[in-house]
N, C-alpha and C. Protein backbone atom coordinates (compact mmCIF):
# COMPACT_ATOMS: atom_id res chain seq x y z
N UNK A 1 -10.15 -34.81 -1.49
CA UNK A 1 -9.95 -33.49 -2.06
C UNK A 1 -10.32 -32.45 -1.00
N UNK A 2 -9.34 -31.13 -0.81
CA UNK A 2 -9.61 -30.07 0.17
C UNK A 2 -10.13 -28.93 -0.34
N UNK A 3 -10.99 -28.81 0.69
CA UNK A 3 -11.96 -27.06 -0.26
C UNK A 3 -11.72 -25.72 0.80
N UNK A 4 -11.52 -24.66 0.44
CA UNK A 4 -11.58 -23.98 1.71
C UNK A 4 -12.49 -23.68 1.61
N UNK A 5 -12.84 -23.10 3.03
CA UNK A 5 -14.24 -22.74 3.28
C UNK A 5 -14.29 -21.24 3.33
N UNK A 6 -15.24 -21.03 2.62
CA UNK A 6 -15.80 -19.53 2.43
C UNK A 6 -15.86 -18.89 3.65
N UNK A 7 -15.64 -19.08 4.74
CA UNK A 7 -15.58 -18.63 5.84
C UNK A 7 -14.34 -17.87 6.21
N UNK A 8 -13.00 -18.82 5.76
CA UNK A 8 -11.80 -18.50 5.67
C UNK A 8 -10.94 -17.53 4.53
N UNK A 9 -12.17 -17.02 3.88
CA UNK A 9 -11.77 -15.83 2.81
C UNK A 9 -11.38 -14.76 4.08
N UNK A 10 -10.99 -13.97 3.55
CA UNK A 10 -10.45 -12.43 4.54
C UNK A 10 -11.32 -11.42 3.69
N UNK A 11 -12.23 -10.80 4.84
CA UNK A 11 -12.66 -9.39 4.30
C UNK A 11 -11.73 -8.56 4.26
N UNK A 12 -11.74 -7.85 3.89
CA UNK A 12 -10.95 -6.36 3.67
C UNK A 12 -11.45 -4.97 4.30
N UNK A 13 -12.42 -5.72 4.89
CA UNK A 13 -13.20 -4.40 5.80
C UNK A 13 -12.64 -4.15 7.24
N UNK A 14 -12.19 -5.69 7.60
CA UNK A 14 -11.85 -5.87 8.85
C UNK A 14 -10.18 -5.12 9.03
N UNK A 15 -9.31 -4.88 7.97
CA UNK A 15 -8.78 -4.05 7.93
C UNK A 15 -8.12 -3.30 8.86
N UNK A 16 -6.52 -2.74 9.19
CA UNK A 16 -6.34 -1.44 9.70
C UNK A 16 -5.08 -0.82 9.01
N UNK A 17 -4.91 0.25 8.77
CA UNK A 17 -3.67 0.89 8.64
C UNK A 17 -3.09 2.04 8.76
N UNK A 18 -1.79 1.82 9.43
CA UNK A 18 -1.15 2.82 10.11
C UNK A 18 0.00 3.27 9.45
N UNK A 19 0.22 5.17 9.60
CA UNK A 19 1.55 5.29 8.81
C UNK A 19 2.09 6.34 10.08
N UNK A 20 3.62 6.12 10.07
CA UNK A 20 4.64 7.04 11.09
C UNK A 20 5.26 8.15 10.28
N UNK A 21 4.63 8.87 10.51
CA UNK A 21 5.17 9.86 10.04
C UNK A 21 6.02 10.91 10.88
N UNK A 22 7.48 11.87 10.90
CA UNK A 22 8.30 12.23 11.67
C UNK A 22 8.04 11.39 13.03
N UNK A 23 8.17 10.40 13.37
CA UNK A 23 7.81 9.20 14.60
C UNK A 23 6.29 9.96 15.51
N UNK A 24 5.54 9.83 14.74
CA UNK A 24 4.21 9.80 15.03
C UNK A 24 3.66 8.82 14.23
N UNK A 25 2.81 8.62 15.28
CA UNK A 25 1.79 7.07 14.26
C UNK A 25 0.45 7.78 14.38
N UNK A 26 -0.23 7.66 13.09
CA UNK A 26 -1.53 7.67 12.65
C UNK A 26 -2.18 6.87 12.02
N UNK A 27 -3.42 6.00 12.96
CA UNK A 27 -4.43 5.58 12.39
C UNK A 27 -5.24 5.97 11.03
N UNK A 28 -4.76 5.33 9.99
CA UNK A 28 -5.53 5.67 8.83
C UNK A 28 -7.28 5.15 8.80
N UNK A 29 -7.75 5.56 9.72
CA UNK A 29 -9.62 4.84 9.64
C UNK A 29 -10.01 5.52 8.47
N UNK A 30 -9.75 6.25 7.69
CA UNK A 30 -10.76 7.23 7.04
C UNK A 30 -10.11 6.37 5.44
N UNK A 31 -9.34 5.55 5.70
CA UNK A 31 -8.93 4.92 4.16
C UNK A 31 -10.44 3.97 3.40
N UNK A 32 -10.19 4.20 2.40
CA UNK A 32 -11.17 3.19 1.66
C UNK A 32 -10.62 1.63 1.26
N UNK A 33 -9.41 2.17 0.52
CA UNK A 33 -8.44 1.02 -0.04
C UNK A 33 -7.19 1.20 0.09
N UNK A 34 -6.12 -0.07 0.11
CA UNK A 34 -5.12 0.35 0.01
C UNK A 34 -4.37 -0.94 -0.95
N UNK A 35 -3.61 -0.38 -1.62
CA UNK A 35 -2.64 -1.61 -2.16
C UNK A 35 -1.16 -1.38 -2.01
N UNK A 36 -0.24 -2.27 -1.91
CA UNK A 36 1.09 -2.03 -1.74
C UNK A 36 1.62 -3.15 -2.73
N UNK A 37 2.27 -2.59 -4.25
CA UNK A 37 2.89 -3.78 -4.83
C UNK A 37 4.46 -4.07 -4.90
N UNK A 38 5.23 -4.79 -5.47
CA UNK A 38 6.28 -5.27 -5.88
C UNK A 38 6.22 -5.90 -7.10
N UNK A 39 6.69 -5.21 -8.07
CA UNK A 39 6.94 -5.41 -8.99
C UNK A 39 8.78 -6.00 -9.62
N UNK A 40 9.16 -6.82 -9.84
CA UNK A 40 10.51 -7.29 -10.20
C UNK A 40 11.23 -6.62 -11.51
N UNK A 41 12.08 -6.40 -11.40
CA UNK A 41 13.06 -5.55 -12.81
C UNK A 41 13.44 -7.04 -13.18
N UNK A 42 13.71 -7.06 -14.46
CA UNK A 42 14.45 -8.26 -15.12
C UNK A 42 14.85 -7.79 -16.50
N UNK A 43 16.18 -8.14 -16.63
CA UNK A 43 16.84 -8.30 -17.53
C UNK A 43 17.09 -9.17 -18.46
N UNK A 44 16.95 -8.82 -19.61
CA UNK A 44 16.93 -10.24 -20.91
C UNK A 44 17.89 -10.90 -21.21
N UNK A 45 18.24 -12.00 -20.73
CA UNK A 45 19.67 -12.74 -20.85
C UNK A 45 19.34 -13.79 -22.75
N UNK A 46 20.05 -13.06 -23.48
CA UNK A 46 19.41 -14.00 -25.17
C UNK A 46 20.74 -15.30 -24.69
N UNK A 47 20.33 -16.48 -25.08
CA UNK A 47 21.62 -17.48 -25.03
C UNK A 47 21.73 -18.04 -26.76
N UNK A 48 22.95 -18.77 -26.84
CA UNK A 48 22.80 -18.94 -28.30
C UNK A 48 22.09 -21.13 -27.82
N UNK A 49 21.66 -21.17 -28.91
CA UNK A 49 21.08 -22.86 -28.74
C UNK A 49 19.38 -22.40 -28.50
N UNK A 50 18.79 -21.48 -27.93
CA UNK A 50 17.57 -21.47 -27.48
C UNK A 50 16.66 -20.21 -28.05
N UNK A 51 15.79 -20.42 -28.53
CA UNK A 51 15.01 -19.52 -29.40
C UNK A 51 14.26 -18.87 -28.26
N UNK A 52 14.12 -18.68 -27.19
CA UNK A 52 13.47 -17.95 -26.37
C UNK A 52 14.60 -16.95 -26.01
N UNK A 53 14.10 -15.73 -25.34
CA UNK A 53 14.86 -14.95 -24.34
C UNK A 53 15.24 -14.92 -22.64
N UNK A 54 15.52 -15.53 -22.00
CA UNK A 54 15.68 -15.75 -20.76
C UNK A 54 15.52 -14.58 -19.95
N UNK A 55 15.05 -14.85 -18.80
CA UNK A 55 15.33 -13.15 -17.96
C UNK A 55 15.65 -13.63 -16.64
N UNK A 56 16.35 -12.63 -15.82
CA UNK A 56 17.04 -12.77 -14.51
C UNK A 56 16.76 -11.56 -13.60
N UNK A 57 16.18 -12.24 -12.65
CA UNK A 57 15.84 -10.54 -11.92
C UNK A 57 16.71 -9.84 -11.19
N UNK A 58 16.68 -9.27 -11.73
CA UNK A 58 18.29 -7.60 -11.38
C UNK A 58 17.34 -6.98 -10.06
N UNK A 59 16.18 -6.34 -9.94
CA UNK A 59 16.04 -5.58 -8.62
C UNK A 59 14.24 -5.46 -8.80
N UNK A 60 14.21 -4.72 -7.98
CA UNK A 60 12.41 -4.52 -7.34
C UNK A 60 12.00 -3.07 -7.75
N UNK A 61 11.10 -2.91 -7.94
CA UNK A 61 10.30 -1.84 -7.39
C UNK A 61 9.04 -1.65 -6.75
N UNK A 62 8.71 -1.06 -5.41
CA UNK A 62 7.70 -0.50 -4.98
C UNK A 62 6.82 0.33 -4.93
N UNK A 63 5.35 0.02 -5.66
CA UNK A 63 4.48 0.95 -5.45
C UNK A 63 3.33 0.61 -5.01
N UNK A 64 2.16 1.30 -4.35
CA UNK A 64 1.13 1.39 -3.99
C UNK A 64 0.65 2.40 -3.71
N UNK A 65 -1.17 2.32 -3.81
CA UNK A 65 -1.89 3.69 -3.98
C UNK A 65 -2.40 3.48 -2.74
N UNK A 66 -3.21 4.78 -2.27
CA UNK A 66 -3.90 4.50 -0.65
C UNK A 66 -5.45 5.32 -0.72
N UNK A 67 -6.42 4.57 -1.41
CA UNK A 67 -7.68 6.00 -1.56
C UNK A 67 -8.54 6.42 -0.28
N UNK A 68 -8.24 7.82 0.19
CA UNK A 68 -8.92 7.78 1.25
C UNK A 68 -10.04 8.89 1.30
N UNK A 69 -10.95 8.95 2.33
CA UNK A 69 -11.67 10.07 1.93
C UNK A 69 -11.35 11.80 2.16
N UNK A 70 -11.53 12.43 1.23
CA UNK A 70 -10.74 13.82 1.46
C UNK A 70 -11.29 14.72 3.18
N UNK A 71 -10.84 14.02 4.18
CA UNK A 71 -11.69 14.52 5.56
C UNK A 71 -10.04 14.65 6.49
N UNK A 72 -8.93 14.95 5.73
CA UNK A 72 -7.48 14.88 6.59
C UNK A 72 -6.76 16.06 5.80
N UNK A 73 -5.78 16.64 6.20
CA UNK A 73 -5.03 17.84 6.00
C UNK A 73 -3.69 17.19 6.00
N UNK A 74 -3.31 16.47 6.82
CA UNK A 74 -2.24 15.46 6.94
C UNK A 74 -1.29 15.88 6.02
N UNK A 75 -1.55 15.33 5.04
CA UNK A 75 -0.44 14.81 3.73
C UNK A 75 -0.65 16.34 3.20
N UNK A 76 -1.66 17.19 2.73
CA UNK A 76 -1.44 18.18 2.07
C UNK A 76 -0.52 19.21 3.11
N UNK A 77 -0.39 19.39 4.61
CA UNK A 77 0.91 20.04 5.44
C UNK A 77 1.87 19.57 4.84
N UNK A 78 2.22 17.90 4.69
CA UNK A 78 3.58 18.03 4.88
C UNK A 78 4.08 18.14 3.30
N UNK A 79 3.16 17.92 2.06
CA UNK A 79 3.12 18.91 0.41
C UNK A 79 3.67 19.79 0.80
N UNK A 80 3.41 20.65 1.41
CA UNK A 80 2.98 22.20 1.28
C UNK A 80 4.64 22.51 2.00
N UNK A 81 4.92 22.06 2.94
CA UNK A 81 6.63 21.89 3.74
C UNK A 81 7.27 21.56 2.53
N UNK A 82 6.90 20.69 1.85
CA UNK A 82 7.61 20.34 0.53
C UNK A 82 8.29 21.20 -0.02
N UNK A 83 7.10 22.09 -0.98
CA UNK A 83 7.39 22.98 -2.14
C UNK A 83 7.59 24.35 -0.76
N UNK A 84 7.38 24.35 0.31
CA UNK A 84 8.19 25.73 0.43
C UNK A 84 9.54 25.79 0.77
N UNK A 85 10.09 24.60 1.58
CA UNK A 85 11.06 23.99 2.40
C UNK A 85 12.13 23.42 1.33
N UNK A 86 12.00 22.58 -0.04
CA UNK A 86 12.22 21.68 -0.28
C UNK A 86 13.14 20.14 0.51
N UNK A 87 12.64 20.43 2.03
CA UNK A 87 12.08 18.89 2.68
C UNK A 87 11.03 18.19 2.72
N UNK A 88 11.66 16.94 1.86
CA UNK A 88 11.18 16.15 1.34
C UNK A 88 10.02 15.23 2.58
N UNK A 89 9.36 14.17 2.92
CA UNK A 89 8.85 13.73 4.13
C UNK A 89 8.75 11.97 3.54
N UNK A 90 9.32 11.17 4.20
CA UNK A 90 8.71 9.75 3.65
C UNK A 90 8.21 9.59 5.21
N UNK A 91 7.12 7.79 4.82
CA UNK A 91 6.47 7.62 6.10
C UNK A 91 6.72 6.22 6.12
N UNK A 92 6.38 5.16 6.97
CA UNK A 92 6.44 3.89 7.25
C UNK A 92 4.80 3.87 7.01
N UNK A 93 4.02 2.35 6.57
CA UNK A 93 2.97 2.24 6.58
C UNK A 93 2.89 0.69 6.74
N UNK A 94 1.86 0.67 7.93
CA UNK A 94 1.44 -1.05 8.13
C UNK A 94 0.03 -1.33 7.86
N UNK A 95 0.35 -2.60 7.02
CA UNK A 95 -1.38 -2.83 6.80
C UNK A 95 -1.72 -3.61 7.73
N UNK A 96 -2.84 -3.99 8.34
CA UNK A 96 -2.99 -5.26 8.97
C UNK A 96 -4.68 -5.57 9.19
N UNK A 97 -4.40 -7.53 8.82
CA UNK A 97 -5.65 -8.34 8.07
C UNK A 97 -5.70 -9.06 9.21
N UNK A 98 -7.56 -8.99 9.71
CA UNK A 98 -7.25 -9.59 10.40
C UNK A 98 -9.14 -10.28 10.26
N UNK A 99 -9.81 -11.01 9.76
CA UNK A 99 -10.92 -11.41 9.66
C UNK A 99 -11.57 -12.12 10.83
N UNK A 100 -12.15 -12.47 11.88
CA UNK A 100 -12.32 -12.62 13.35
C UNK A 100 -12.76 -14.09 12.43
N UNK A 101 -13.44 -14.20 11.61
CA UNK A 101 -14.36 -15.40 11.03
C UNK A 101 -13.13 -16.81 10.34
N UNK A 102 -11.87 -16.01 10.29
CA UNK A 102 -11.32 -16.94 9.18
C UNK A 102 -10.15 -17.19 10.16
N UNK A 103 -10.16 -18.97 9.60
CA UNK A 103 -8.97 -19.79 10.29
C UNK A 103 -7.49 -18.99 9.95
N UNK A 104 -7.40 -18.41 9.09
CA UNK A 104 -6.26 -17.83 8.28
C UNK A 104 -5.80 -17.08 9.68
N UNK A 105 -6.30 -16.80 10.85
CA UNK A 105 -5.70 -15.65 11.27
C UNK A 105 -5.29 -14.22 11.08
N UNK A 106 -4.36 -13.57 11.46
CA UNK A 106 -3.76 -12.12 10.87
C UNK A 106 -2.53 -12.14 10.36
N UNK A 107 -2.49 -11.42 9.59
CA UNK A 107 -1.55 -10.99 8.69
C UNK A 107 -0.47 -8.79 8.53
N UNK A 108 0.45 -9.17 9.41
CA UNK A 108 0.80 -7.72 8.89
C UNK A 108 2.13 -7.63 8.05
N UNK A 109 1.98 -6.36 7.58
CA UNK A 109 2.64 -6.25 6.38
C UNK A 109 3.18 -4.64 6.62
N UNK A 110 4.61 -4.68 7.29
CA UNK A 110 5.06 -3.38 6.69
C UNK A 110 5.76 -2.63 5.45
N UNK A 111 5.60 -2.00 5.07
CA UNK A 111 6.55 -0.82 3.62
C UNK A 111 7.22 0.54 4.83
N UNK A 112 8.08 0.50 4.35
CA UNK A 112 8.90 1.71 4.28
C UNK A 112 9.52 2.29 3.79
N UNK A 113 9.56 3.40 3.97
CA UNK A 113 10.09 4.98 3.28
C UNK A 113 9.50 5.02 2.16
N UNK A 114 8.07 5.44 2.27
CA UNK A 114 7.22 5.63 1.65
C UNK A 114 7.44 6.80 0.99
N UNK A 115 7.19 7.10 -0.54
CA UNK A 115 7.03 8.90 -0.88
C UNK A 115 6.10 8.94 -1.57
N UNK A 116 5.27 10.16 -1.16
CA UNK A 116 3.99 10.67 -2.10
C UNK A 116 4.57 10.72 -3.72
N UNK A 117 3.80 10.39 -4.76
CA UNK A 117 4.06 10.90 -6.01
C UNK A 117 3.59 11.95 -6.59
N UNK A 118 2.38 12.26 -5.85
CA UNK A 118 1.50 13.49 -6.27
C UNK A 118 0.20 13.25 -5.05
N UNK A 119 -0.82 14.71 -5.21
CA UNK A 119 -1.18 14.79 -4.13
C UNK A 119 -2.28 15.49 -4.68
N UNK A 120 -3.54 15.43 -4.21
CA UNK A 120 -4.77 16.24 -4.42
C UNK A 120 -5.03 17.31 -3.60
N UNK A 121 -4.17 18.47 -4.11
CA UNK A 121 -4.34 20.56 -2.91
C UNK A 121 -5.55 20.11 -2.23
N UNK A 122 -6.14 20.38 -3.40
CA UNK A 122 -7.95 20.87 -3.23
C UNK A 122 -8.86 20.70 -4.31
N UNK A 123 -10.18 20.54 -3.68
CA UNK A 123 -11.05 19.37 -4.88
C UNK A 123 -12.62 20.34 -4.52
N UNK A 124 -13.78 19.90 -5.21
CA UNK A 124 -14.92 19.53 -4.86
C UNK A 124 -15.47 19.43 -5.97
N UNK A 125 -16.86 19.23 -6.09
CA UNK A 125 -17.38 18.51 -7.22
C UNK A 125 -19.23 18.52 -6.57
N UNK A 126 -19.46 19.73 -7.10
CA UNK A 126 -21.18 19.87 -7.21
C UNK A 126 -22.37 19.17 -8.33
N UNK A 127 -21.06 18.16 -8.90
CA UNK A 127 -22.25 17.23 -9.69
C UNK A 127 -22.93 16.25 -8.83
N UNK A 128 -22.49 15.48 -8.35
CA UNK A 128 -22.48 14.27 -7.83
C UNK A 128 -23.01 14.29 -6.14
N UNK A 129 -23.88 13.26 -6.10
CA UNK A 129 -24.12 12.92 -4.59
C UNK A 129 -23.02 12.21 -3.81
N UNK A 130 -22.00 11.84 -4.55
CA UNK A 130 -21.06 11.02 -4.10
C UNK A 130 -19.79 11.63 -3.21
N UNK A 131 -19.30 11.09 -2.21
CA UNK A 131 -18.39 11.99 -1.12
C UNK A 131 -17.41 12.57 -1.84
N UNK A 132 -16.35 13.42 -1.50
CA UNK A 132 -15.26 13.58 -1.53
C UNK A 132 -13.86 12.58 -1.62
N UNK A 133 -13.28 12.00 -2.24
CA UNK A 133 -12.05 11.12 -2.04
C UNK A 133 -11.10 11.46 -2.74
N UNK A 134 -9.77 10.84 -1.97
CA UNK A 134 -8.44 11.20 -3.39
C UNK A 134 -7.67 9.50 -3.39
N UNK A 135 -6.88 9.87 -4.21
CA UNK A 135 -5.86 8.67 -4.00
C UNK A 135 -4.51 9.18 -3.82
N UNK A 136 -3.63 8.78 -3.17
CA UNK A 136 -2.85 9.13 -2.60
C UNK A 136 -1.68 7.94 -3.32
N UNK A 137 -0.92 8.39 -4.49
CA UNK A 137 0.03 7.33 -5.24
C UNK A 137 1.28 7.69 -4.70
N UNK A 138 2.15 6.62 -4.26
CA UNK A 138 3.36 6.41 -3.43
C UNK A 138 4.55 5.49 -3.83
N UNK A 139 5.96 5.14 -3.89
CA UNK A 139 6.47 4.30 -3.81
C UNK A 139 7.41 4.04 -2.24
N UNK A 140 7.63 3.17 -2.14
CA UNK A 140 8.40 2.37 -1.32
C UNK A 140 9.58 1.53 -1.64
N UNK A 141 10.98 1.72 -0.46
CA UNK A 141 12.01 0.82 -0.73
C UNK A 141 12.33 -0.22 0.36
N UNK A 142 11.58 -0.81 0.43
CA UNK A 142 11.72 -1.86 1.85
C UNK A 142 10.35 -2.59 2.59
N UNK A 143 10.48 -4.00 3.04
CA UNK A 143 8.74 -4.49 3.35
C UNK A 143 9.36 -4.95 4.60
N UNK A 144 8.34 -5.25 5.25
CA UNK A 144 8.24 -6.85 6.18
C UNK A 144 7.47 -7.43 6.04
N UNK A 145 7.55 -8.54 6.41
CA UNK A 145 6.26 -9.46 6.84
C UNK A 145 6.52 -9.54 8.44
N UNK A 146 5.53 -8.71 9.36
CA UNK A 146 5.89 -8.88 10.42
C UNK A 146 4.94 -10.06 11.02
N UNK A 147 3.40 -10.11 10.62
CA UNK A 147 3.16 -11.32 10.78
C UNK A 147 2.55 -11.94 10.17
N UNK A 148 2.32 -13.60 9.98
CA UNK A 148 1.91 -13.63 8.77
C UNK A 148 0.29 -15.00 9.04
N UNK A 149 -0.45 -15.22 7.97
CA UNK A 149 -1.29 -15.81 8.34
C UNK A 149 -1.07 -17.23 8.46
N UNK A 150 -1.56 -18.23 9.28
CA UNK A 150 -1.61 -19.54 9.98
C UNK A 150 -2.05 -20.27 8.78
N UNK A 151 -1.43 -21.39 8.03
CA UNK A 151 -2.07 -21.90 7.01
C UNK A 151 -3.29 -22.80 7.43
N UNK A 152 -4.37 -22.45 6.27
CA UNK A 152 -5.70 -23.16 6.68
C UNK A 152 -5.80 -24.11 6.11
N UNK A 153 -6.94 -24.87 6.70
CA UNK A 153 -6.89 -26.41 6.95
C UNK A 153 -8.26 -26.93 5.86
């Protein structure tokens, strides 16, 4: 019987991610978290003979959130180009896993044509000892796997 070894988990600290925005790349260091999902559309195919409903997947959708700490202007410029301009801005974003400790190796993962869904102007909050952060909710129409992790042993 095979066990992996706790060694070969992946932190999430070790972490990096980058988004291109008008073909500039920026280091996202100041992120906390990020997720990027795919979710499948499916359609209910009923057949006659079978008391269940069948489904067939018709198409995708992409979303993911990005929480980072409120210490960037970034995304609220190119908002703000938004609603005065109405040009719109999408970005490319790469995650990439890379744990120095784990056999797994690295892992990157691009999304593209990213779009903000909404956006935090301006914030603060004199209750709390706790920093400043927003989340930054997005969808996406397109991935890669540009590289992927080494299966462990």
């Amino acid at each position: 019987m095979s066990f992996m070894k706790a060694s070969d988990a992946i932190s999430g600290k070790q972490a990096k991610c980058f988004v291109t925005i008008d073909g500039n790349v920026h280091e996202i260091f100041y992120a906390r978290t990020g997720t990027c999902t795919i979710e499948k559309v499916k359609a209910d195919v009923p057949s006659l003979g079978r008391t269940n409903v069948g489904k067939k997947s018709t198409g995708w959708n992409g979303t993911g959130t990005l929480t980072i700490y409120y210490v960037t202007s970034l995304f609220r410029e190119l908002m703000i180009r938004y609603i005065k301009t109405g040009q719109d801005f999408n970005f490319d974003m790469q995650i990439v896993n890379e744990d120095p400790q784990s056999s797994a190796g690295r892992q990157a993962i691009a999304v593209k044509n990213c779009n903000l869904d909404s956006l935090v102007l301006a914030q603060f909050d004199a209750t709390t000892e706790d920093v400043l952060e927003e989340e930054l909710a997005f969808s996406f129409d397109d991935a890669d796997l540009l590289e992927q992790f080494t299966q462990i042993s």
